[in-house]
Protein backbone atom coordinates (compact mmCIF):
# COMPACT_ATOMS: atom_id res chain seq x y z
CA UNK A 1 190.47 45.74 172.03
CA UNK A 2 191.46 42.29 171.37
CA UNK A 3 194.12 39.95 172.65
CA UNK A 4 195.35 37.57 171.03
CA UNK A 5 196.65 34.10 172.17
CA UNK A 6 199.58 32.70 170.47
CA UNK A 7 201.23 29.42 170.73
CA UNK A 8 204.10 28.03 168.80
CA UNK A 9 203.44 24.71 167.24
CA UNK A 10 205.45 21.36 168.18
CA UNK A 11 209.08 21.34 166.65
CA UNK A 12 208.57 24.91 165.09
CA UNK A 13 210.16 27.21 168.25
CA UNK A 14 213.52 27.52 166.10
CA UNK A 15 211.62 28.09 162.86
CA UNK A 16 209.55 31.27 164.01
CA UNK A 17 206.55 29.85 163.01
CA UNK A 18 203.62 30.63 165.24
CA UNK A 19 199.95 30.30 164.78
CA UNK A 20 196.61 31.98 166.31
CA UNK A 21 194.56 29.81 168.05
CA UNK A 22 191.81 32.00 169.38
CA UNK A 23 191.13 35.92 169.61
CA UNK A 24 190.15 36.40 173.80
CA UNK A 25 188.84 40.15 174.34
CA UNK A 26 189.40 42.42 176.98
CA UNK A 27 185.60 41.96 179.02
CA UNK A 28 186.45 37.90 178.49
CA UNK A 29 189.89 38.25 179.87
CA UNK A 30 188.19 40.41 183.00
CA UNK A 31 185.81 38.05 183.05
CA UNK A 32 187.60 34.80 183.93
CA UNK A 33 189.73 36.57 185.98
CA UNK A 34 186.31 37.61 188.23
CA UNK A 35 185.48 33.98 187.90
CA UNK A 36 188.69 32.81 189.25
CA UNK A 37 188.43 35.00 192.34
CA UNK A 38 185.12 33.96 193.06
CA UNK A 39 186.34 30.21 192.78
CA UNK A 40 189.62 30.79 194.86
CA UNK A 41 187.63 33.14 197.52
CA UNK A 42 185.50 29.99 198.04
CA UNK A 43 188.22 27.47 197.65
CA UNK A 44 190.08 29.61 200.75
CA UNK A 45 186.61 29.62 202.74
CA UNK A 46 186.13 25.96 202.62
CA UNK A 47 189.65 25.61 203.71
CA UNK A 48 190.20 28.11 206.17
CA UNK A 49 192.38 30.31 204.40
CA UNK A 50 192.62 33.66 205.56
CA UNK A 51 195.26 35.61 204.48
CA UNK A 52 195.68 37.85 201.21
CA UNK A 53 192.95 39.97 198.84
CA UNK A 54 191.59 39.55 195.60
CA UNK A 55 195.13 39.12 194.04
CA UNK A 56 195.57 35.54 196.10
CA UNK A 57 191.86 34.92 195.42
CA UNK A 58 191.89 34.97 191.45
CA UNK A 59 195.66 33.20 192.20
CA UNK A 60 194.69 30.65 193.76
CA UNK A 61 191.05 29.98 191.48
CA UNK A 62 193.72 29.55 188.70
CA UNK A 63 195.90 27.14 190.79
CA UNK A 64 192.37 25.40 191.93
CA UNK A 65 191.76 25.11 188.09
CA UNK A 66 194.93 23.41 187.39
CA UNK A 67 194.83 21.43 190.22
CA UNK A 68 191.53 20.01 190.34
CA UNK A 69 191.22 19.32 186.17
CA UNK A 70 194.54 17.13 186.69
CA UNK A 71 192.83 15.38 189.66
CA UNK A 72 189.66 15.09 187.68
CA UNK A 73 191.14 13.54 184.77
CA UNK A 74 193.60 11.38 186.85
CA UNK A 75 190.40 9.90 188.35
CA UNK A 76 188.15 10.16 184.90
CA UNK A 77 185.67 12.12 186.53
CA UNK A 78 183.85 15.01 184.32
CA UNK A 79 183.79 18.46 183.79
CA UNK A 80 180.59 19.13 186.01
CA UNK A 81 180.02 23.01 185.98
CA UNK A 82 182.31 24.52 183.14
CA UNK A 83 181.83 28.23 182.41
CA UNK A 84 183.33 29.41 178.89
CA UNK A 85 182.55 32.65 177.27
CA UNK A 86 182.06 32.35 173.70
CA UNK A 87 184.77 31.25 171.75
CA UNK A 88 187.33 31.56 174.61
CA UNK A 89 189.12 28.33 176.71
CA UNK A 90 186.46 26.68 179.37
CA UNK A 91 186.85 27.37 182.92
CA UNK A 92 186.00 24.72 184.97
CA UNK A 93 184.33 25.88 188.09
CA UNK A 94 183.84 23.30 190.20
CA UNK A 95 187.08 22.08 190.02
CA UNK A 96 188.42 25.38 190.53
CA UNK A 97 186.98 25.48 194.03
CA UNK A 98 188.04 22.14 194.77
CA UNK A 99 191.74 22.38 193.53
CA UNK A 100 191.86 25.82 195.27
CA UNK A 101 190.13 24.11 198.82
CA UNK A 102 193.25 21.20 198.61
CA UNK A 103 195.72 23.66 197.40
CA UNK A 104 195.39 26.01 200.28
CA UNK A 105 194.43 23.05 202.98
CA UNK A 106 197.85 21.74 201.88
CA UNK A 107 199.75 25.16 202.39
CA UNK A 108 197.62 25.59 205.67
CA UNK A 109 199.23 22.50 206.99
CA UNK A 110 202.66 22.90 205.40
CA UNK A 111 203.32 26.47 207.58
CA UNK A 112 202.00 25.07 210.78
CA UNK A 113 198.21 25.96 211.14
CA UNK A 114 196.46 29.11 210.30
CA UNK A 115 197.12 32.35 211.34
CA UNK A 116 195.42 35.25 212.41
């Protein structure tokens, strides 16, 4: 089973034009989303986050992700520990946990201190 990601190019979403950028299987798709739950289950351990399952865990390792690249490039730092499974996008690790760890300090503080 394959999946397919498809994204429309610049100035062609009225035209119906779209165009394949990479084929992403099934194992690489279950894949990432283990890595993401490992990254967001450690994010939420440096930070004290204690609330949800796995579901919040790969969440928040894709939030982490997003977060912590932007950061990253912001501050021209590199891509220290990227994983990326054959032909599919890179996930970067590190700053998966990181993102994640500020993401869920933030939302820690926001709704008035961790609960139990």
């Amino acid at each position: 089973m394959c999946l397919r990601v498809i994204v429309a190019p610049v100035g062609a979403a009225g035209q119906g034009g779209c165009e394949i950028l990479r084929a992403v299987t099934l194992v690489d798709v279950l894949l990432y989303l283990v890595i993401a739950a490992v990254a967001g289950g450690i994010g939420r351990a440096i930070a004290g986050g204690t609330r949800g399952g796995c579901l919040v865990s790969i969440v928040l390792g894709f939030i982490g992700a997003m977060l912590g690249s932007w950061i990253a490039r912001k501050a021209k730092l590199p891509e220290l520990f990227v994983i990326q499974l054959g032909d599919g996008p890179a996930f970067p690790f590190l700053w998966a946990v990181i993102g994640a760890a500020l993401f869920v300090a933030v939302v820690v503080l926001l709704s008035g201190g961790r609960r139990e």
